[in-house]
N, C-alpha and C. Protein backbone atom coordinates (compact mmCIF):
# COMPACT_ATOMS: atom_id res chain seq x y z
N UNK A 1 78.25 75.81 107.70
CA UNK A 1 79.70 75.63 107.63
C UNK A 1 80.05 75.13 106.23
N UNK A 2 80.36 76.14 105.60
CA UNK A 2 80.21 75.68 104.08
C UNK A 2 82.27 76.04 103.40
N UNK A 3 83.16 75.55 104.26
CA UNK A 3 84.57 75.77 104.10
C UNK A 3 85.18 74.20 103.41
N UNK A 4 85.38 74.73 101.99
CA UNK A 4 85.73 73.89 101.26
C UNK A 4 87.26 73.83 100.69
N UNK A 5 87.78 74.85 101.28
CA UNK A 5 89.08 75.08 100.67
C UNK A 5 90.10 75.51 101.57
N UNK A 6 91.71 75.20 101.33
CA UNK A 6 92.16 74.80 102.40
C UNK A 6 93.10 76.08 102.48
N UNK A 7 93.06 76.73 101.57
CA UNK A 7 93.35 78.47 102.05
C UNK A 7 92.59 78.98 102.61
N UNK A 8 91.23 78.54 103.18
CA UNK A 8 90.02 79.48 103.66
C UNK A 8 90.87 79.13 105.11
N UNK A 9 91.15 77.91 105.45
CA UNK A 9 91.38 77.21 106.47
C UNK A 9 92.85 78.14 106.97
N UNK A 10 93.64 78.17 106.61
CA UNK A 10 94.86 78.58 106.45
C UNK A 10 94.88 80.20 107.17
N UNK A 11 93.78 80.96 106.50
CA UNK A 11 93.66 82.27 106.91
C UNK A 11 93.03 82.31 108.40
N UNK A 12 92.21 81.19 108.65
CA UNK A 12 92.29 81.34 110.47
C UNK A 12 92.76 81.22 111.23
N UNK A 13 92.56 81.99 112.13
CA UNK A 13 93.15 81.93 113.54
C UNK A 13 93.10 80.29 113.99
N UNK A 14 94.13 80.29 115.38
CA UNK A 14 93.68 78.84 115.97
C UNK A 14 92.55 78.55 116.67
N UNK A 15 92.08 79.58 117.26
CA UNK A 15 90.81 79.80 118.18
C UNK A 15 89.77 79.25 117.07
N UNK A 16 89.71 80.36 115.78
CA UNK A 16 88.58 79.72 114.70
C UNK A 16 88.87 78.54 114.39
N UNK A 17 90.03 77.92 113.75
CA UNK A 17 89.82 76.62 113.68
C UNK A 17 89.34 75.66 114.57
N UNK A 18 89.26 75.88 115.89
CA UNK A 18 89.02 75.03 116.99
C UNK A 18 87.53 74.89 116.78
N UNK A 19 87.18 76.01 116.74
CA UNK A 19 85.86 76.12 116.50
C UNK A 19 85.09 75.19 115.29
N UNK A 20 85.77 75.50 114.52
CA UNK A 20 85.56 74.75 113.07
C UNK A 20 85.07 73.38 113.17
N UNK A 21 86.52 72.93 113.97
CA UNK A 21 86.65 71.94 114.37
C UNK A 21 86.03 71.05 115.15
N UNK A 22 85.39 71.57 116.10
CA UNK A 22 84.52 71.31 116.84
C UNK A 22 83.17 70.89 116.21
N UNK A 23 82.92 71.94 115.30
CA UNK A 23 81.53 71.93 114.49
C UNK A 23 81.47 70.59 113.86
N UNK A 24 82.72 70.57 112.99
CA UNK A 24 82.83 69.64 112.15
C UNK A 24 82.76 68.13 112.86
N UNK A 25 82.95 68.00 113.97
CA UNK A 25 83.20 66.75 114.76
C UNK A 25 81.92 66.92 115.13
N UNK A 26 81.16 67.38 115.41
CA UNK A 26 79.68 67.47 115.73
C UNK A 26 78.39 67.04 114.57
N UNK A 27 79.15 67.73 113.53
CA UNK A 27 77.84 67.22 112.50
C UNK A 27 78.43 66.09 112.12
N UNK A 28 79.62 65.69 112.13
CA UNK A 28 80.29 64.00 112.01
C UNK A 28 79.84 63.10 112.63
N UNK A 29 78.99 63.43 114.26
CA UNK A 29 78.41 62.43 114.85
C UNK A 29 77.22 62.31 114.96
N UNK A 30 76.45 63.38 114.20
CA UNK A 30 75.16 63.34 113.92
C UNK A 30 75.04 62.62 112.27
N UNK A 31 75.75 63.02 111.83
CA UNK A 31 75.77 61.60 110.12
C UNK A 31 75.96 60.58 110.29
N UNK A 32 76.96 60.57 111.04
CA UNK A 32 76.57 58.76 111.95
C UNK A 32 75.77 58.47 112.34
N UNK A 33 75.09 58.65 113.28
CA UNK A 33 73.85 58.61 113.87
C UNK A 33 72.67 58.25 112.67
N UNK A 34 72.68 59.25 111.69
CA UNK A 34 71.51 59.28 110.74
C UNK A 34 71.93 57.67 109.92
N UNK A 35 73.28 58.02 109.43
CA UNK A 35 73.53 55.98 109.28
C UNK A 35 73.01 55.05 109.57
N UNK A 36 73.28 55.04 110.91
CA UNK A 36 72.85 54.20 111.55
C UNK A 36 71.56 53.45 111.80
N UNK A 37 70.98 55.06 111.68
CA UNK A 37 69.33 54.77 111.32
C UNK A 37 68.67 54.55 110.13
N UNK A 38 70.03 54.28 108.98
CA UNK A 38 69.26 54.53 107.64
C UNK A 38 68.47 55.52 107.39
N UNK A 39 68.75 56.42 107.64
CA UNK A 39 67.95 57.88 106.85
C UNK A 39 69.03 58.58 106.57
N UNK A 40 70.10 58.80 106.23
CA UNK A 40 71.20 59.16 105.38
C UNK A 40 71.19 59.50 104.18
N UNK A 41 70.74 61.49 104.14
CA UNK A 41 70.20 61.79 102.48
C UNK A 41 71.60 61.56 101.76
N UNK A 42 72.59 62.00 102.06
CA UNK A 42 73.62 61.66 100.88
C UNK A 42 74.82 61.98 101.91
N UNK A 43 75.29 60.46 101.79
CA UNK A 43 76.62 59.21 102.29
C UNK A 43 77.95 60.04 101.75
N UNK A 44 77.87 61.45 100.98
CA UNK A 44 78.90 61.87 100.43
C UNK A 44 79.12 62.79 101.82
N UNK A 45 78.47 63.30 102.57
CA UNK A 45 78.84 64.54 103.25
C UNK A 45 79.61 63.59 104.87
N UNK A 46 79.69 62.36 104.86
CA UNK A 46 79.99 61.86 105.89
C UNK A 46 81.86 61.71 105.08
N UNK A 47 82.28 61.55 103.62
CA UNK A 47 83.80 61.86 103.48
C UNK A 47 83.82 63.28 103.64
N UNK A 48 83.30 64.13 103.33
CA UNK A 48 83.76 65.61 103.08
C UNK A 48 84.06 66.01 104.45
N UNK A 49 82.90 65.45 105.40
CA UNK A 49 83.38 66.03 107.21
C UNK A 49 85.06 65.35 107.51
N UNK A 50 84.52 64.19 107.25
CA UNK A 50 86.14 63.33 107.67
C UNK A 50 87.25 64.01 107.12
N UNK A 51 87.31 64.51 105.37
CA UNK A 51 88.51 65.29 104.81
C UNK A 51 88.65 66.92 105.51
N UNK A 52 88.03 67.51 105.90
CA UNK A 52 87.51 68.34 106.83
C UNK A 52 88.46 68.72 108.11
N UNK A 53 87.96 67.44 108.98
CA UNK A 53 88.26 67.56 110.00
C UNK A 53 90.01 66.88 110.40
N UNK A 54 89.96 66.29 109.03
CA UNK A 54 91.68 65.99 108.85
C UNK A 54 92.74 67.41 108.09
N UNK A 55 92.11 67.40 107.22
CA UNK A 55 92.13 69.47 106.65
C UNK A 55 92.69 69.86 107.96
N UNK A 56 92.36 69.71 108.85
CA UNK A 56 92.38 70.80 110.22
C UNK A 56 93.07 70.43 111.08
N UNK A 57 93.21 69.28 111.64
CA UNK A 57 94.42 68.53 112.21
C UNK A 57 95.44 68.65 111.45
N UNK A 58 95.85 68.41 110.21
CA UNK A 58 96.83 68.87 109.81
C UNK A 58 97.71 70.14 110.12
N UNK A 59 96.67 71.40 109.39
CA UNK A 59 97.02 72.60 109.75
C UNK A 59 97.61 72.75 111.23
N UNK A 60 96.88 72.33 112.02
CA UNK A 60 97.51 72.35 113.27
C UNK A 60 98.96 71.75 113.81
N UNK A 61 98.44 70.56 113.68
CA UNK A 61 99.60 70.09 113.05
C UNK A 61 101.17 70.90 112.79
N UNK A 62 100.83 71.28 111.25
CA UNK A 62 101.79 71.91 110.69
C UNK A 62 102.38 73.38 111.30
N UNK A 63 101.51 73.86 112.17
CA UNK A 63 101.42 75.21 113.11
C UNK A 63 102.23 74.94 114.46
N UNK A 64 101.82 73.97 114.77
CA UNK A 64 102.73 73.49 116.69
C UNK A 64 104.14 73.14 115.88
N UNK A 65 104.33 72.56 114.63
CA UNK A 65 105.69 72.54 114.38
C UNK A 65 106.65 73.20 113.74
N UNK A 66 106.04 74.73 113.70
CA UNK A 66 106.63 75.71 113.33
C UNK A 66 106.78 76.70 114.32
N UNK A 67 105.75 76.70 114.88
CA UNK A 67 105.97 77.63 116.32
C UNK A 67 107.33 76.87 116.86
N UNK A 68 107.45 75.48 117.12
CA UNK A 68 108.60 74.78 117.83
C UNK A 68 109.92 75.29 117.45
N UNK A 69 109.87 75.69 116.02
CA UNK A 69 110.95 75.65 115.42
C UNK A 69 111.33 76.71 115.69
């Protein structure tokens, strides 16, 4: 899952983002986990999931309040 940019994000469907989304909340609780245990190769990929998985709530977000409209 290598989606770094927020036009990549933009061009999916809601179904794919869910998906995304999902992923992303998944390897978020496995970097925790590795935290936790101190074996954490690099403490950077635990912001990039979090900006990520906010990336995506947003979009959504911004999608239920345009459909409304």
């Amino acid at each position: 899952m290598k989606i770094t940019k927020t036009s990549e994000l933009r061009d999916m469907s809601t179904e794919q983002l869910e998906i995304v989304l999902r992923e992303a909340k998944d390897t978020l609780f496995r970097l925790r986990l590795q935290a936790r245990m101190e074996r954490l190769d690099s403490p950077s990929e635990l912001k990039k999931n979090k900006r990520l998985i906010a990336r995506i709530l947003t979009l959504k977000s911004l999608r239920s309040k345009n459909a409304k409209t």
